[in-house]
C-alpha atoms as a PDB file:
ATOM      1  CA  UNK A   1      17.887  -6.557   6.693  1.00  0.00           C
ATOM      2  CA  UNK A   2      14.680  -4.577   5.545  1.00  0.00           C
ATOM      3  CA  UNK A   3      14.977  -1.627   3.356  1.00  0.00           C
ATOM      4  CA  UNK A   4      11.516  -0.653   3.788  1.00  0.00           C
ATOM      5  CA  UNK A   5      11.436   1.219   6.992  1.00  0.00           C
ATOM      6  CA  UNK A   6       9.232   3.573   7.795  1.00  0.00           C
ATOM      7  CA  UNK A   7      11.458   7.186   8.864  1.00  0.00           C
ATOM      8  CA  UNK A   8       8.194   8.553  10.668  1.00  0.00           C
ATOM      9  CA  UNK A   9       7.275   5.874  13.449  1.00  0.00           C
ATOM     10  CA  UNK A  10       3.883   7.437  13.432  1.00  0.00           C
ATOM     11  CA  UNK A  11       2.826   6.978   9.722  1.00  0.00           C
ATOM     12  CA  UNK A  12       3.655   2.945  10.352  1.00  0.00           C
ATOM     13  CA  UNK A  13      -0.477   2.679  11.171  1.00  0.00           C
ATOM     14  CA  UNK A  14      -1.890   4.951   8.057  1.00  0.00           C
ATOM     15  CA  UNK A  15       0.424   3.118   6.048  1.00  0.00           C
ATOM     16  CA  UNK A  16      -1.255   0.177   7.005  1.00  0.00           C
ATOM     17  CA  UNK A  17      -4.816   1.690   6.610  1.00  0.00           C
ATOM     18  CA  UNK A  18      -3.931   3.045   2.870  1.00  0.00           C
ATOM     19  CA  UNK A  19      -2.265  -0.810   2.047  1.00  0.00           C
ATOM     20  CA  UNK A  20      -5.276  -2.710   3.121  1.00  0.00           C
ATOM     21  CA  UNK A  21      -7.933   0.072   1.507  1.00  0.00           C
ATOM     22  CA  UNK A  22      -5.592  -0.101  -1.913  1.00  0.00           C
ATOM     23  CA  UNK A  23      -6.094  -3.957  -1.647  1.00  0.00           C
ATOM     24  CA  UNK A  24      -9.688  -3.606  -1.021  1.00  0.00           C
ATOM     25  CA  UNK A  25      -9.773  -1.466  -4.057  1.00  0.00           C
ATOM     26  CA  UNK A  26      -8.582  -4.357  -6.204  1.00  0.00           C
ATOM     27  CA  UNK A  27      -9.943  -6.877  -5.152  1.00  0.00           C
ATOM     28  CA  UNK A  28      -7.038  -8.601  -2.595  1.00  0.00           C
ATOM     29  CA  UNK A  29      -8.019 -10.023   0.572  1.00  0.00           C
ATOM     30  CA  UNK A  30      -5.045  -8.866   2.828  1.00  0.00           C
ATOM     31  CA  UNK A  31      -4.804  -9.504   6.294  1.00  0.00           C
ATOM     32  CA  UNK A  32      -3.142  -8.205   9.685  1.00  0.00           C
ATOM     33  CA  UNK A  33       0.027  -9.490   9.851  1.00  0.00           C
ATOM     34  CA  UNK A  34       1.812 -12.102   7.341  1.00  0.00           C
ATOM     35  CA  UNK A  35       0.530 -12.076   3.519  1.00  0.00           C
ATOM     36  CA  UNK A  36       3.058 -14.218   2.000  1.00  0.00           C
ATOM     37  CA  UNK A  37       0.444 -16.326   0.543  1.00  0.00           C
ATOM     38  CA  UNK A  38      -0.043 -13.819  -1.553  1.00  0.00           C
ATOM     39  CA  UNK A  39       0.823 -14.352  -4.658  1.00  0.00           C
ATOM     40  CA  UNK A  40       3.254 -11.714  -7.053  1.00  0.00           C
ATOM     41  CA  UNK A  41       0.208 -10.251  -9.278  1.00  0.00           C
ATOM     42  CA  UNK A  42      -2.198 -10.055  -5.856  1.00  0.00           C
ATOM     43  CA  UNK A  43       1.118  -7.950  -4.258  1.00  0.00           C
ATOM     44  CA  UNK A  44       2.284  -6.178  -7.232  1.00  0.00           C
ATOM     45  CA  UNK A  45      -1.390  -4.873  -7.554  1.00  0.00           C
ATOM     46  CA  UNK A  46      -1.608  -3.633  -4.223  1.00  0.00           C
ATOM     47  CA  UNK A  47       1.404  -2.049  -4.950  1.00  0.00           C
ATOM     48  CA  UNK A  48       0.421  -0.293  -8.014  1.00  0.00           C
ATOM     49  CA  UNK A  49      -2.560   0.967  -6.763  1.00  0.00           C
ATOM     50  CA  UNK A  50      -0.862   2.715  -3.850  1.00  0.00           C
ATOM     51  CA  UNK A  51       1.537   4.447  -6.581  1.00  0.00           C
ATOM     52  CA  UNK A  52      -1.419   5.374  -8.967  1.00  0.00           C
ATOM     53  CA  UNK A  53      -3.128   7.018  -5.348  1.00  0.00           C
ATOM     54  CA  UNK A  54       0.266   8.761  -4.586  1.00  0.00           C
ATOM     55  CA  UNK A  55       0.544  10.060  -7.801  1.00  0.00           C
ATOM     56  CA  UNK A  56      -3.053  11.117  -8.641  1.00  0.00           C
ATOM     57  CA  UNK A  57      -3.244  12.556  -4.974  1.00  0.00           C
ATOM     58  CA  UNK A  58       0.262  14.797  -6.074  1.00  0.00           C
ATOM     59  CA  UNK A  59      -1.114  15.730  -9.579  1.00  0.00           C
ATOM     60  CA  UNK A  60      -4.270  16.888  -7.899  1.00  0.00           C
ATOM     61  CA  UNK A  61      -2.131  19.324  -5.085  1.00  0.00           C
ATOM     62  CA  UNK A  62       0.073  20.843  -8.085  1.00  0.00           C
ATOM     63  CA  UNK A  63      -2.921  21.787 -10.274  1.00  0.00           C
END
């Protein structure tokens, strides 16, 4: 069972559009659907950028 579940049904699609522009952002070719070619540094990046955007993003609205 997944725990990553998105609560709002309607962010599924711009969570989708910020993955795949974090990924362009580094440099990982992601595509619709299955990525599990990917391997852990290509995924952990995309991850990591879409924390550093989150957190930037919330450091810029409490300033």
């Amino acid at each position: 069972m997944s725990r990553n579940r998105i609560i709002v049904p309607e962010a599924k699609q711009a969570m989708d559009r910020f993955k795949m522009e974090s990924a362009n952002e580094v440099g990982v070719n992601l595509k619709q659907g299955y990525n599990g070619d990917l391997t852990a540094r290509q995924a952990g990046s995309v991850g990591g950028q879409m924390v550093k955007k989150m957190v930037q993003d919330y450091e810029n609205k409490i300033k």
